[in-house]
Protein backbone atom coordinates (compact mmCIF):
# COMPACT_ATOMS: atom_id res chain seq x y z
CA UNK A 1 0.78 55.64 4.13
CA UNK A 2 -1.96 53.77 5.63
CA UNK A 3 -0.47 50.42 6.96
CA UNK A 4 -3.50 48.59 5.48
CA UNK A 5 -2.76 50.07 2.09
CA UNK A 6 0.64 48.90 2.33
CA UNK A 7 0.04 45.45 3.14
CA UNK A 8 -2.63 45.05 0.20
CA UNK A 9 0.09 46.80 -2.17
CA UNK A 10 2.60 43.88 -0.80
CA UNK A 11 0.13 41.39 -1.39
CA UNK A 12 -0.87 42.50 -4.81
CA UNK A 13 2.86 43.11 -6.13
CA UNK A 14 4.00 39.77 -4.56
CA UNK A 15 0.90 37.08 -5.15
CA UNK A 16 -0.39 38.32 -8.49
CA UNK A 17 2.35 37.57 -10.72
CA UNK A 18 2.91 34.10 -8.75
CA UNK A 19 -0.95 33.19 -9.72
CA UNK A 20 -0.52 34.14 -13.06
CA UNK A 21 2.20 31.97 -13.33
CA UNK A 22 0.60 28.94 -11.92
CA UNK A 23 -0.26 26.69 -14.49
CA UNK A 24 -3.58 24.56 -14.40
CA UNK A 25 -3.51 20.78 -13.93
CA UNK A 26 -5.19 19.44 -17.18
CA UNK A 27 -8.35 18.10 -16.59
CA UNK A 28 -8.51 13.85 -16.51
CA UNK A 29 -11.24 13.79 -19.07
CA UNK A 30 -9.49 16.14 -21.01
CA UNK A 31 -6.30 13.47 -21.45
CA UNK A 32 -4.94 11.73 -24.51
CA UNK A 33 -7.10 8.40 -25.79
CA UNK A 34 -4.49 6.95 -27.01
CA UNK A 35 -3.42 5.93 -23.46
CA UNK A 36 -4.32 2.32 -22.68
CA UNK A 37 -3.15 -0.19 -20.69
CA UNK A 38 -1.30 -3.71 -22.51
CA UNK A 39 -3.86 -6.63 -23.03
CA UNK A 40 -0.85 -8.80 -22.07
CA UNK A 41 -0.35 -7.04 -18.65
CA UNK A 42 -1.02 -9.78 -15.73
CA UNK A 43 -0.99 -8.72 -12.20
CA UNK A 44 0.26 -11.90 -10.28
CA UNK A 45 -0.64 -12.50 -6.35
CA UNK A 46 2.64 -12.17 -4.78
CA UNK A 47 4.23 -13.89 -1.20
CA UNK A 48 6.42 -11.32 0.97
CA UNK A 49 7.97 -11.24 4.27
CA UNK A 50 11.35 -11.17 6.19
CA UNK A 51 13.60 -13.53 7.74
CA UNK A 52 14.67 -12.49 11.07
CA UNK A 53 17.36 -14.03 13.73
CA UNK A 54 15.74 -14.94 16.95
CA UNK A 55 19.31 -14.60 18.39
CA UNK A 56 21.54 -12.89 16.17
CA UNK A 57 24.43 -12.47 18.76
CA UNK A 58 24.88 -16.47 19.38
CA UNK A 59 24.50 -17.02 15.61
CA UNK A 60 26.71 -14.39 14.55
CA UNK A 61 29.36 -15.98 17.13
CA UNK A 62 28.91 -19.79 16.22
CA UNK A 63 28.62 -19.43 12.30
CA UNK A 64 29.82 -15.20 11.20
CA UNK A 65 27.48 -13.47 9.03
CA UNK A 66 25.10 -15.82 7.33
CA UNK A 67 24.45 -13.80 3.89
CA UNK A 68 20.61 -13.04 3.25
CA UNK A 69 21.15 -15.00 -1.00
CA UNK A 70 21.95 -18.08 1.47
CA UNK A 71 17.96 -18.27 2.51
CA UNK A 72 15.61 -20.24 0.06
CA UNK A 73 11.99 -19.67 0.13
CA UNK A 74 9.54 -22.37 -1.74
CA UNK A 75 6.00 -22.11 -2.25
CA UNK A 76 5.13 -25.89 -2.98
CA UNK A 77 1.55 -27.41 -2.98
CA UNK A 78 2.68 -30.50 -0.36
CA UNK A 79 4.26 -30.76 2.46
CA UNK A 80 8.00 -30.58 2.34
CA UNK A 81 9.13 -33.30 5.40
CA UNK A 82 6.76 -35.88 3.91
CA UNK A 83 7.12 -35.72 -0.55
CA UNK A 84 10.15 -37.56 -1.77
CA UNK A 85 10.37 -41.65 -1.42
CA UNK A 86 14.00 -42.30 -1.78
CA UNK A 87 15.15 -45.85 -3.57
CA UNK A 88 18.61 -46.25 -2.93
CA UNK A 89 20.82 -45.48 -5.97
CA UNK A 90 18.27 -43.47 -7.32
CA UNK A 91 17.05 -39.70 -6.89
CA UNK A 92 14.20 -39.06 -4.77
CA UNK A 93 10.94 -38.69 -6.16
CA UNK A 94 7.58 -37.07 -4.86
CA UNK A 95 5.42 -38.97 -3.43
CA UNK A 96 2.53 -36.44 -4.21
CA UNK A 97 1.80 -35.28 -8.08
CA UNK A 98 1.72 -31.51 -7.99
CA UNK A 99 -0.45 -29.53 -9.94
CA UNK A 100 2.22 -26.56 -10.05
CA UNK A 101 6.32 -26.69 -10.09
CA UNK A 102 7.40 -25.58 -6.51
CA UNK A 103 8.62 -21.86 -6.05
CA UNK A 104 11.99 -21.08 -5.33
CA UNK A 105 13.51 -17.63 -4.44
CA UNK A 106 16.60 -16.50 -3.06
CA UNK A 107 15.84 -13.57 0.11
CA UNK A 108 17.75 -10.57 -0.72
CA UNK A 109 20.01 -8.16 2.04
CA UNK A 110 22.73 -7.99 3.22
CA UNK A 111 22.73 -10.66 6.21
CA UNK A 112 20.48 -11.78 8.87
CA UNK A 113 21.41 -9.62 11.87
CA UNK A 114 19.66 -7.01 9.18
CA UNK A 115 16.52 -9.11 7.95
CA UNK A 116 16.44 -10.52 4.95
CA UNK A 117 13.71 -9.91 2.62
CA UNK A 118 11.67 -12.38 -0.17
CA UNK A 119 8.65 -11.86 -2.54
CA UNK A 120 7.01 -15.13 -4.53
CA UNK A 121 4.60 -14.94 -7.36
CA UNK A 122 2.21 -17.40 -6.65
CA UNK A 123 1.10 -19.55 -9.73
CA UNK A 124 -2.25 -19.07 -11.53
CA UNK A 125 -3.01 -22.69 -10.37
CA UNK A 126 -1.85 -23.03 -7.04
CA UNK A 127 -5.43 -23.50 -5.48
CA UNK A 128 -6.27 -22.45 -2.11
CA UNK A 129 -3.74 -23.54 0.54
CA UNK A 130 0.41 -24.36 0.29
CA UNK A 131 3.75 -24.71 2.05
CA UNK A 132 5.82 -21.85 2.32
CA UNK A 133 9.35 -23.03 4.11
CA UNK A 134 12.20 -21.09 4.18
CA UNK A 135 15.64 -23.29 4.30
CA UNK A 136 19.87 -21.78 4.83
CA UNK A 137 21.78 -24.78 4.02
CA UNK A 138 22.49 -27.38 7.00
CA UNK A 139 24.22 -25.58 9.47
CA UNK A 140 22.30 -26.16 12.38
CA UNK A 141 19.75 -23.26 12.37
CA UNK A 142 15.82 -23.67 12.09
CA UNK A 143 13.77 -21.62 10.09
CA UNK A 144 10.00 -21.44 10.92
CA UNK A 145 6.89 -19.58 10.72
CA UNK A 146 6.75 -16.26 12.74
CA UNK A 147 2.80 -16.00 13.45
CA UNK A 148 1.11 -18.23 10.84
CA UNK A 149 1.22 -22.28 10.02
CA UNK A 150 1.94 -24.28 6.81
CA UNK A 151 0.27 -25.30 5.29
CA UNK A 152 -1.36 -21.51 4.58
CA UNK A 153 -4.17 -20.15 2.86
CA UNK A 154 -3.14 -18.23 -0.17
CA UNK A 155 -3.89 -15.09 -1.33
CA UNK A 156 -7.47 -14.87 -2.77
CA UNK A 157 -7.97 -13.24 -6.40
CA UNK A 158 -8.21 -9.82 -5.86
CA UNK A 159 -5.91 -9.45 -2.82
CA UNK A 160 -2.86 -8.96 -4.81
CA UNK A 161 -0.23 -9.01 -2.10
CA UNK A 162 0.35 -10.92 1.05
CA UNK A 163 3.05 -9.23 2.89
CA UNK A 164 2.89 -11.05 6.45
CA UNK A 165 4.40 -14.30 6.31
CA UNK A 166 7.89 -13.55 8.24
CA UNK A 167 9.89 -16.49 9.59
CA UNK A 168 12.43 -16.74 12.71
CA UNK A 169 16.21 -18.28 12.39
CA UNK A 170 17.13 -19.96 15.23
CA UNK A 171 20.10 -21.93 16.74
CA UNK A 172 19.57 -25.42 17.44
CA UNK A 173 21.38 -26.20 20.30
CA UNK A 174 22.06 -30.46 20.35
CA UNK A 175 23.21 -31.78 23.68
């Protein structure tokens, strides 16, 4: 036989019954009414970023493995070093009223030689600019902005995520 007529015999034995299997992707106007989405569903502007060691070697040395659910990141509408007027004997108290309850998360990972990772809903009412600080209990490391300054401008309605707002740990070395 005819090598042509061959090679169209192949292709009709072997692609024919694969296209009549194929099935057709139902058309999107063609789809169920009944699907809708929940009144009640509110997509929230969210915070992200990492937490990274500036020098992870000399940390891991002086203090071991700092755990990532150590880090605490707050969104808070003042500015953290200057809010609480401390009267001795009783608990500090802001100086500023706040329109919104500060944020707190815990970062998530496994420790900071890896990165450590937080997201923070932002409240409805947070208005245009905030704080975001990132704290490890006193130990002698600083944590600050990697890029961007507090206080920041937050996410705008319609930007839904903000995903760059990374911080450095470093060692503080005191002489």
């Amino acid at each position: 036989m005819n090598a042509k007529i061959l090679s169209l015999l192949f292709a009709v034995t072997t692609l024919l019954p694969m296209a009549a299997k194929a099935q057709q992707m139902p058309n999107p106007g063609n789809l169920s009414p009944n699907l809708s989405v929940p009144n009640d569903l509110a997509v929230r502007t969210t915070i992200s970023g990492t937490i990274t060691a500036k020098n992870p070697g000399i940390i891991l040395k002086e203090y071991g493995q700092i755990k990532c659910n150590q880090f605490k990141v707050t969104l808070r509408q003042s500015n953290p070093n200057e809010v609480m007027v401390s009267v001795p004997g009783q608990p500090p108290k802001s100086k500023f009223p706040e329109s919104y309850a500060p944020v707190t998360v815990q970062a998530t990972g496994n420790h900071i030689r890896l990165g450590c990772k937080f997201s923070l809903a932002v409240p409805a009412n947070a208005g245009e600019k905030a704080y975001l600080v990132a704290e490890v209990p006193p130990i002698g490391l600083r944590v600050y902005p990697s890029g961007w300054n507090n206080p920041m401008p937050l996410p705008m309605a319609g930007f839904k995520h903000d995903g760059g707002r990374n911080f450095v740990v470093e060692l503080i070395n005191i002489h």
